[in-house]
Structure formats: C-alpha cells, structure tokens
C-alpha atoms as a PDB file:
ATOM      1  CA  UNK A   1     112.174 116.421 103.193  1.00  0.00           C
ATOM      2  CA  UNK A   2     108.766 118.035 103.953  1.00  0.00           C
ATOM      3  CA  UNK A   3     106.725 117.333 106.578  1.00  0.00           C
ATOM      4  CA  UNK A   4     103.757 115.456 103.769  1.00  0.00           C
ATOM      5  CA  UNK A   5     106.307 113.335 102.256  1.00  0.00           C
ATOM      6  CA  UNK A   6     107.715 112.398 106.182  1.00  0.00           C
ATOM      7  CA  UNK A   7     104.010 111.529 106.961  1.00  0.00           C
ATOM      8  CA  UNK A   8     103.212 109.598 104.007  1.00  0.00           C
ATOM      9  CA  UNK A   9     106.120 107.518 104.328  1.00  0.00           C
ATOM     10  CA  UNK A  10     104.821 106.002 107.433  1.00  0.00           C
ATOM     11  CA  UNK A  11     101.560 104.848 105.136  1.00  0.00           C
ATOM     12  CA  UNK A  12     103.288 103.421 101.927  1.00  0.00           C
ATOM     13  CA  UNK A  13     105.548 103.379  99.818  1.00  0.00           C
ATOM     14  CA  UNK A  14     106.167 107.139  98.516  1.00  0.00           C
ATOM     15  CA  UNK A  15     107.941 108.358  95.285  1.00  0.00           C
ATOM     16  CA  UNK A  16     108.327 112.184  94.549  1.00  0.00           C
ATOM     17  CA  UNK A  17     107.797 113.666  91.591  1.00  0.00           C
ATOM     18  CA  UNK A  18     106.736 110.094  89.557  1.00  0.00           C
ATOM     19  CA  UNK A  19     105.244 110.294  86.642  1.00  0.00           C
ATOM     20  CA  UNK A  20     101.405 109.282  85.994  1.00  0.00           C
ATOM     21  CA  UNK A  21     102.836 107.647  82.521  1.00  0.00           C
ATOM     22  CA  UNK A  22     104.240 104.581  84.256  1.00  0.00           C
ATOM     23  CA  UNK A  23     100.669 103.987  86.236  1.00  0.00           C
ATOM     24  CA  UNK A  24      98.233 104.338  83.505  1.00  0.00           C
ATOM     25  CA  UNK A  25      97.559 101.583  80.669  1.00  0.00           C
ATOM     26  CA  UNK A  26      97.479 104.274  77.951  1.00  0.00           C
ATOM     27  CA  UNK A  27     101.165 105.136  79.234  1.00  0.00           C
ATOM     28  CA  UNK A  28      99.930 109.179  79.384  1.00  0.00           C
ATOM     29  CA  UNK A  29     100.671 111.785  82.619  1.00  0.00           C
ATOM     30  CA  UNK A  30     102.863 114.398  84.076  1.00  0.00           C
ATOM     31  CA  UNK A  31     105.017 114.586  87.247  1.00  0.00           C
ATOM     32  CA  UNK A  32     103.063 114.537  90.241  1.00  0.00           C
ATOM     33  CA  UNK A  33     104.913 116.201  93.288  1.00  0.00           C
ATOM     34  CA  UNK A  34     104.105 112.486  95.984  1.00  0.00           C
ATOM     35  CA  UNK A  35     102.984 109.145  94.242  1.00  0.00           C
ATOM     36  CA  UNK A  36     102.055 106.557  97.236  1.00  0.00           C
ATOM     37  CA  UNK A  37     101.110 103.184  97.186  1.00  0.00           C
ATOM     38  CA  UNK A  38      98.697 101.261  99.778  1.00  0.00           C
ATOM     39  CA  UNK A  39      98.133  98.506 100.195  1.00  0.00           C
ATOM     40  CA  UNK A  40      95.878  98.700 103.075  1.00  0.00           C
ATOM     41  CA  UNK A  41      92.416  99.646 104.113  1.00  0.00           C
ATOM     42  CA  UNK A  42      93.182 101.159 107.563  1.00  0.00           C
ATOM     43  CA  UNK A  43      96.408 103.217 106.173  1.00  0.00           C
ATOM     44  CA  UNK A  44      94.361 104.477 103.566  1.00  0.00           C
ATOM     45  CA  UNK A  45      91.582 105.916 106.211  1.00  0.00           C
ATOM     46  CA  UNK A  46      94.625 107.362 108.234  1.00  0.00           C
ATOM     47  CA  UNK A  47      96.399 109.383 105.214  1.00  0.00           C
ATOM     48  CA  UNK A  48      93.006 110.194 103.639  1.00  0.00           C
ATOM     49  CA  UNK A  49      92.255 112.270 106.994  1.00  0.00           C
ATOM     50  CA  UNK A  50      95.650 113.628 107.135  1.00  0.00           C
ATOM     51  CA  UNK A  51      95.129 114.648 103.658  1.00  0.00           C
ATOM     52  CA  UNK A  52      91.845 116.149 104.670  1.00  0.00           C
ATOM     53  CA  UNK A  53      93.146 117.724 107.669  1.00  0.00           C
ATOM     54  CA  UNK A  54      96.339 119.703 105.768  1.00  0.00           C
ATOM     55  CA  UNK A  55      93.853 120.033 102.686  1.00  0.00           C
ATOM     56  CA  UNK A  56      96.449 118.913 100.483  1.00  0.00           C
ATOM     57  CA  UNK A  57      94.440 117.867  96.804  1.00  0.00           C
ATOM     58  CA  UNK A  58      94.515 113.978  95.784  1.00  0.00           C
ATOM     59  CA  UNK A  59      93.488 111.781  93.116  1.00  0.00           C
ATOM     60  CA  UNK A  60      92.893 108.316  93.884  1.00  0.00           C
ATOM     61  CA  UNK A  61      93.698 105.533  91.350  1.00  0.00           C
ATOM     62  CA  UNK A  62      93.647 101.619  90.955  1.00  0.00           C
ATOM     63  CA  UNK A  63      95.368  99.741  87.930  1.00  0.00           C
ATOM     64  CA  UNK A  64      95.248 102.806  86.245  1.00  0.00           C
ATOM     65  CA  UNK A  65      93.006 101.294  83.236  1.00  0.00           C
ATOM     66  CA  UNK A  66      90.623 103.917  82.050  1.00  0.00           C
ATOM     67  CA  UNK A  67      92.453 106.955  83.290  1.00  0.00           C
ATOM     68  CA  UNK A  68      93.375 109.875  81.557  1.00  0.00           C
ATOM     69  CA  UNK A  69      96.287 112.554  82.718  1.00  0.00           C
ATOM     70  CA  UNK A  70      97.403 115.812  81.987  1.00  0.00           C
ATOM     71  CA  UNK A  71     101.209 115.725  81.333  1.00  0.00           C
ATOM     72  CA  UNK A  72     101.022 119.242  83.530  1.00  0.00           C
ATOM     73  CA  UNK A  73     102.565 118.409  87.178  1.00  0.00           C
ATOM     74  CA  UNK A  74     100.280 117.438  89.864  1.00  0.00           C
ATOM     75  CA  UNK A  75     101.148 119.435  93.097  1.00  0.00           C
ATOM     76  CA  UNK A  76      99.108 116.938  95.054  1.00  0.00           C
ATOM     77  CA  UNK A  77      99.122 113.159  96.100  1.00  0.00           C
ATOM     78  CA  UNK A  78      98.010 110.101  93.913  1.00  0.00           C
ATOM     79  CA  UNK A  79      96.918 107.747  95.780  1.00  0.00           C
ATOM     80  CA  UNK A  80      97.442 104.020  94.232  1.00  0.00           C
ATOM     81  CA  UNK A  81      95.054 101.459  95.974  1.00  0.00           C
ATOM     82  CA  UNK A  82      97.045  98.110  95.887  1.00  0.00           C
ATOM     83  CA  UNK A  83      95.188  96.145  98.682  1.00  0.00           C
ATOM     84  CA  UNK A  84      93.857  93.056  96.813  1.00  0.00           C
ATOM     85  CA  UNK A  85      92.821  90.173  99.267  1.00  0.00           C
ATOM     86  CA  UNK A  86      89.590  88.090  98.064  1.00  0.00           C
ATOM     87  CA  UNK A  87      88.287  85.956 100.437  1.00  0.00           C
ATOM     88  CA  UNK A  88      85.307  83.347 100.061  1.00  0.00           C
ATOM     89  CA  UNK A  89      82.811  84.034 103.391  1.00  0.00           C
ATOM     90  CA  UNK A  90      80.140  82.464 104.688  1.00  0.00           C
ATOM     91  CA  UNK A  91      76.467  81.689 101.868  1.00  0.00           C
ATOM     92  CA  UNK A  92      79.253  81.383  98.961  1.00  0.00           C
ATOM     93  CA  UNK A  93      79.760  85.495  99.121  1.00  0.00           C
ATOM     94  CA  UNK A  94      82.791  86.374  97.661  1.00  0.00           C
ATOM     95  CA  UNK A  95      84.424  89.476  99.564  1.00  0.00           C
ATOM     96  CA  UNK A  96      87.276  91.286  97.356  1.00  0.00           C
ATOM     97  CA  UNK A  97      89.336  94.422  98.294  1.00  0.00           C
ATOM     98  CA  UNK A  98      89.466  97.437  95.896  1.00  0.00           C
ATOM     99  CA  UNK A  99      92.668  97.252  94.415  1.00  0.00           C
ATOM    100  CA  UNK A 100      91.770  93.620  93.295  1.00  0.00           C
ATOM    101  CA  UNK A 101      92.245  93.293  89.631  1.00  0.00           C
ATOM    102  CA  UNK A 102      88.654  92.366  88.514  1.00  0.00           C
ATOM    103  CA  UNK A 103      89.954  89.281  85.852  1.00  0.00           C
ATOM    104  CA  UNK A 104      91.433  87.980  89.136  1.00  0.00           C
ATOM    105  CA  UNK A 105      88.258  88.222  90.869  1.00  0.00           C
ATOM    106  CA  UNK A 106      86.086  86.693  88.139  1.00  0.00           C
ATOM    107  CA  UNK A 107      89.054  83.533  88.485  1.00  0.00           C
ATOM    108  CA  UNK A 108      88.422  83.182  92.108  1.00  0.00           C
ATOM    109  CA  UNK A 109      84.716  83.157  91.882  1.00  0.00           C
ATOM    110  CA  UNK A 110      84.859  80.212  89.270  1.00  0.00           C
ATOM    111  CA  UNK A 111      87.278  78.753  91.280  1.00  0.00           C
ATOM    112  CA  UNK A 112      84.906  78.595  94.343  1.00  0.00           C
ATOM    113  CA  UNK A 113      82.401  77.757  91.834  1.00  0.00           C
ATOM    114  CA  UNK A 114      80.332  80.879  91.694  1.00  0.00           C
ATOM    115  CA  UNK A 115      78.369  81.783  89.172  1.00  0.00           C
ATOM    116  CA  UNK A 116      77.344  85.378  87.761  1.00  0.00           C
ATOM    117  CA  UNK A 117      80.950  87.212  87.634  1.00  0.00           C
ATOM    118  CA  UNK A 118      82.400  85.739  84.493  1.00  0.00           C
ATOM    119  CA  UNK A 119      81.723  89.075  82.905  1.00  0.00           C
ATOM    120  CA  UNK A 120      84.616  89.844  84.876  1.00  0.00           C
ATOM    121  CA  UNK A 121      87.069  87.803  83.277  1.00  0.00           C
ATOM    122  CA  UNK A 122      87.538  90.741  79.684  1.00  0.00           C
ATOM    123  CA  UNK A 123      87.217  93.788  81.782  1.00  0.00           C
ATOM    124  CA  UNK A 124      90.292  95.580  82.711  1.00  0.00           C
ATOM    125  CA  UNK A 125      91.133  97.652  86.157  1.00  0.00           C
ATOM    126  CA  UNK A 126      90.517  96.897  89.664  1.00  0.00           C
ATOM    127  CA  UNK A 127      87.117  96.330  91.693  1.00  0.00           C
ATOM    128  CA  UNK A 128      87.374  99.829  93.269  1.00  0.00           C
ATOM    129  CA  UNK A 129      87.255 101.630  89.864  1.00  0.00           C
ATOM    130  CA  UNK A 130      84.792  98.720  88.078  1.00  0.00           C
ATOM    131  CA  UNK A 131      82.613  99.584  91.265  1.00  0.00           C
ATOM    132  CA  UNK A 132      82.572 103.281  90.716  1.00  0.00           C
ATOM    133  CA  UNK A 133      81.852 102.998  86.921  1.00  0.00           C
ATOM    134  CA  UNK A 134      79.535 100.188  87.468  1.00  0.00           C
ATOM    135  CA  UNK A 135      81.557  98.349  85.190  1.00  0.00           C
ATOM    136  CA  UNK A 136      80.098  95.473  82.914  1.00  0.00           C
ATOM    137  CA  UNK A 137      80.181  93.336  79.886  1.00  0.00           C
ATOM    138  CA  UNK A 138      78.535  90.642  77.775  1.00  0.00           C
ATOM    139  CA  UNK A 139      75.122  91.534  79.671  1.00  0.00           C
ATOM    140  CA  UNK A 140      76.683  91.516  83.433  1.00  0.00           C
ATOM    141  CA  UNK A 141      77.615  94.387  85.569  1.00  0.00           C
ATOM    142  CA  UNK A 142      78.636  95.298  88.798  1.00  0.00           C
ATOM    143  CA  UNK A 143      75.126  96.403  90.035  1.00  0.00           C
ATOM    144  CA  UNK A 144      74.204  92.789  89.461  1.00  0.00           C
ATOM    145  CA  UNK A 145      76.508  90.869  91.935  1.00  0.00           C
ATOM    146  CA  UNK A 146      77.155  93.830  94.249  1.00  0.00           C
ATOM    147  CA  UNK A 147      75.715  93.448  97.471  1.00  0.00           C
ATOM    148  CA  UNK A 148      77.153  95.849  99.883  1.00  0.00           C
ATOM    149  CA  UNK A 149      80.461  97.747  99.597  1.00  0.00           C
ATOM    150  CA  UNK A 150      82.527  99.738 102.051  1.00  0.00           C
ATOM    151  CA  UNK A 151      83.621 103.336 101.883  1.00  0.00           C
ATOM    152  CA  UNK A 152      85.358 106.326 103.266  1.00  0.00           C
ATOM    153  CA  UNK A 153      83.170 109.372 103.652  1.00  0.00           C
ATOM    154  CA  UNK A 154      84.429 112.390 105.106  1.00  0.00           C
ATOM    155  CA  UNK A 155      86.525 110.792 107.920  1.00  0.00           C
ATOM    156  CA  UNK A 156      84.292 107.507 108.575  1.00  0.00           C
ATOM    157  CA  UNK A 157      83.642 104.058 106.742  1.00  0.00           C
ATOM    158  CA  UNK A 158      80.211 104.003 105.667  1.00  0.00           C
ATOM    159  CA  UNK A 159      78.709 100.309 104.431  1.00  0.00           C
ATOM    160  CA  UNK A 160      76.243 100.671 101.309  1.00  0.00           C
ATOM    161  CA  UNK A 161      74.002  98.655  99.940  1.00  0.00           C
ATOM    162  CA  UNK A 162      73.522  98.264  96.197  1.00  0.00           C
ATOM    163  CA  UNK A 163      70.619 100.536  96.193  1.00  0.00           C
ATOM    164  CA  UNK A 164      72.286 103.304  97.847  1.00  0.00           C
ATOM    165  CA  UNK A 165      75.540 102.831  95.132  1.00  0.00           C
ATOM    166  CA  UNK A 166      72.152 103.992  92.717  1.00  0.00           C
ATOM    167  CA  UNK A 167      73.717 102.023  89.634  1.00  0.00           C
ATOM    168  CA  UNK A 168      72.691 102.797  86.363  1.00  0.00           C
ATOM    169  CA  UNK A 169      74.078 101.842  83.613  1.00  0.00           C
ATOM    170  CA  UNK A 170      78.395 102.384  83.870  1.00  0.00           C
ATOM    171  CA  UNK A 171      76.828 104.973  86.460  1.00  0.00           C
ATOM    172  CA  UNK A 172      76.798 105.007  90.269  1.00  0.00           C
ATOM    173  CA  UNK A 173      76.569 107.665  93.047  1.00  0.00           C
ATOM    174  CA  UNK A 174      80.333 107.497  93.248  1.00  0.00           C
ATOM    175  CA  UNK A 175      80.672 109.327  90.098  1.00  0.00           C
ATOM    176  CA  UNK A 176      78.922 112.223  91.847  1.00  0.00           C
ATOM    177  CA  UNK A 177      80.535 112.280  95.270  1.00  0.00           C
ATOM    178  CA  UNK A 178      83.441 112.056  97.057  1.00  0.00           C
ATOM    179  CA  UNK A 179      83.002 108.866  98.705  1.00  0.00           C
ATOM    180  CA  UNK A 180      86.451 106.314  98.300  1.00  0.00           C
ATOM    181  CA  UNK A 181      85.122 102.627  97.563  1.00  0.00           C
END
C-alpha cells in the first residue's frame, strides 16, 4: 500500500476506491481513490494537516444529504465526519459535534427541555453541513440558536461567534472559505 493510505489508516477507518453512491442520500458518485471515516475531532485536525502538508485534494462530507457527485473518480480523500456526541453544558446550552444528525439534535434538545431547535426535527444531514448552509425550516435556522462554533483553519481551531459565521439566509462565511466546522 501507499504511504497516504498507511497514514490514514492510523486516523479511521479507510476504504480504497469506494464509491460516493453508497454515502450520498440521492445514491449518485464515482470511485474515489481513499474514503475515511472519523469519528473524532482531534484525528480529523491531525489528517487534515497531513493532507495539507502532502497537498493531497479532499472533500469533506457528513450524512451525505444534499450532496451531489460526479460518477468521474476522485483521486483524492473524502473525508466522512462521524463524530456525533451532544452534550447538555452548563445555562441549558446544548453542545453537539458535527457529524451529529440534526433530527437527533432537535430530540435531545426537547429532551432537556429546550426550546427553539424543533425546526430541527424535518431537516435532513448533520450539524456540520446544516451549519455551513445555515440550514432552517418552518421559520427557524441555524443562525438563530448558534452561538459559537469551532473550526479548523489552516492548521489551527479557531472558535466563532455567530456574527463572524455572517449567516444569511441558507448562507454563511463557510460557503466562501475553507474553514472545516
């Protein structure tokens, strides 16, 4: 095996040349030449600078909901986010990793009897992606029960508020950037 797939391998789980069809809802995508899943913020930082460091191209997805691929073959690394912890911390704030599925999300906050996310409960994909597209429905959106979120910027993890994500409407910075939520 090549030295990237050895590396990744120490990160996540890695499959070689997987296609995007079985990680995307509307079942469409090529080969891609390493498919990894991670399920952890801190391995993510550590192949996202190894990634940067060998320049090797990536794409970054969640539940796959939303995403579009090219049957061609992907000579680069997709990146599936899988970490999903949701914790409840202190002032009733509800804290929820990226690759959280945003219907379980809106559960947990009515669970812990929060108010404001039930929005949540029809909208497909995972935090990390709902965050990015500022996400919303029935009158809610991301932008209004976001309060800070963390993410990887060229080699460092950078804490935003909500006005520096600069929602708009199913718009945010993110969209314009490179920054990984």
């Amino acid at each position: 095996m090549d030295q990237i797939y050895t590396t990744l391998r120490k990160f996540g789980k890695v499959k070689l040349n997987e296609p995007m069809s079985k990680h995307t809802t509307f079942k469409l995508g090529g080969p891609v030449k390493y498919f990894i899943t991670i399920d952890n913020a801190d391995k993510l930082v550590e192949v996202l600078n190894f990634l940067r460091e060998e320049n090797v191209e990536f794409i970054i997805i969640g539940g796959g909901s939303n995403v579009l691929c090219s049957d061609k073959e992907f000579d680069g690394v997709v990146i599936k986010i899988a970490n999903n912890e949701i914790k409840l911390l202190e002032d009733n704030v509800l804290q929820a990793d990226a690759g959280c599925v945003t219907v379980a999300v809106a559960r947990e906050s009515v669970k812990f009897n929060l108010t404001g996310f039930e929005w949540g409960i029809g909208v497909p994909g995972t935090i990390g992606g709902a965050v990015r597209g500022n996400a919303g429905a029935m009158g809610g959106d991301m932008s209004g029960n976001l309060s800070k979120v963390e993410v990887y910027r060229q080699g460092e993890i950078l804490e935003l508020s909500n006005e520096e994500c600069e929602f708009a409407y199913r718009e945010s910075i993110f969209k314009h950037n490179n920054d990984v939520v």
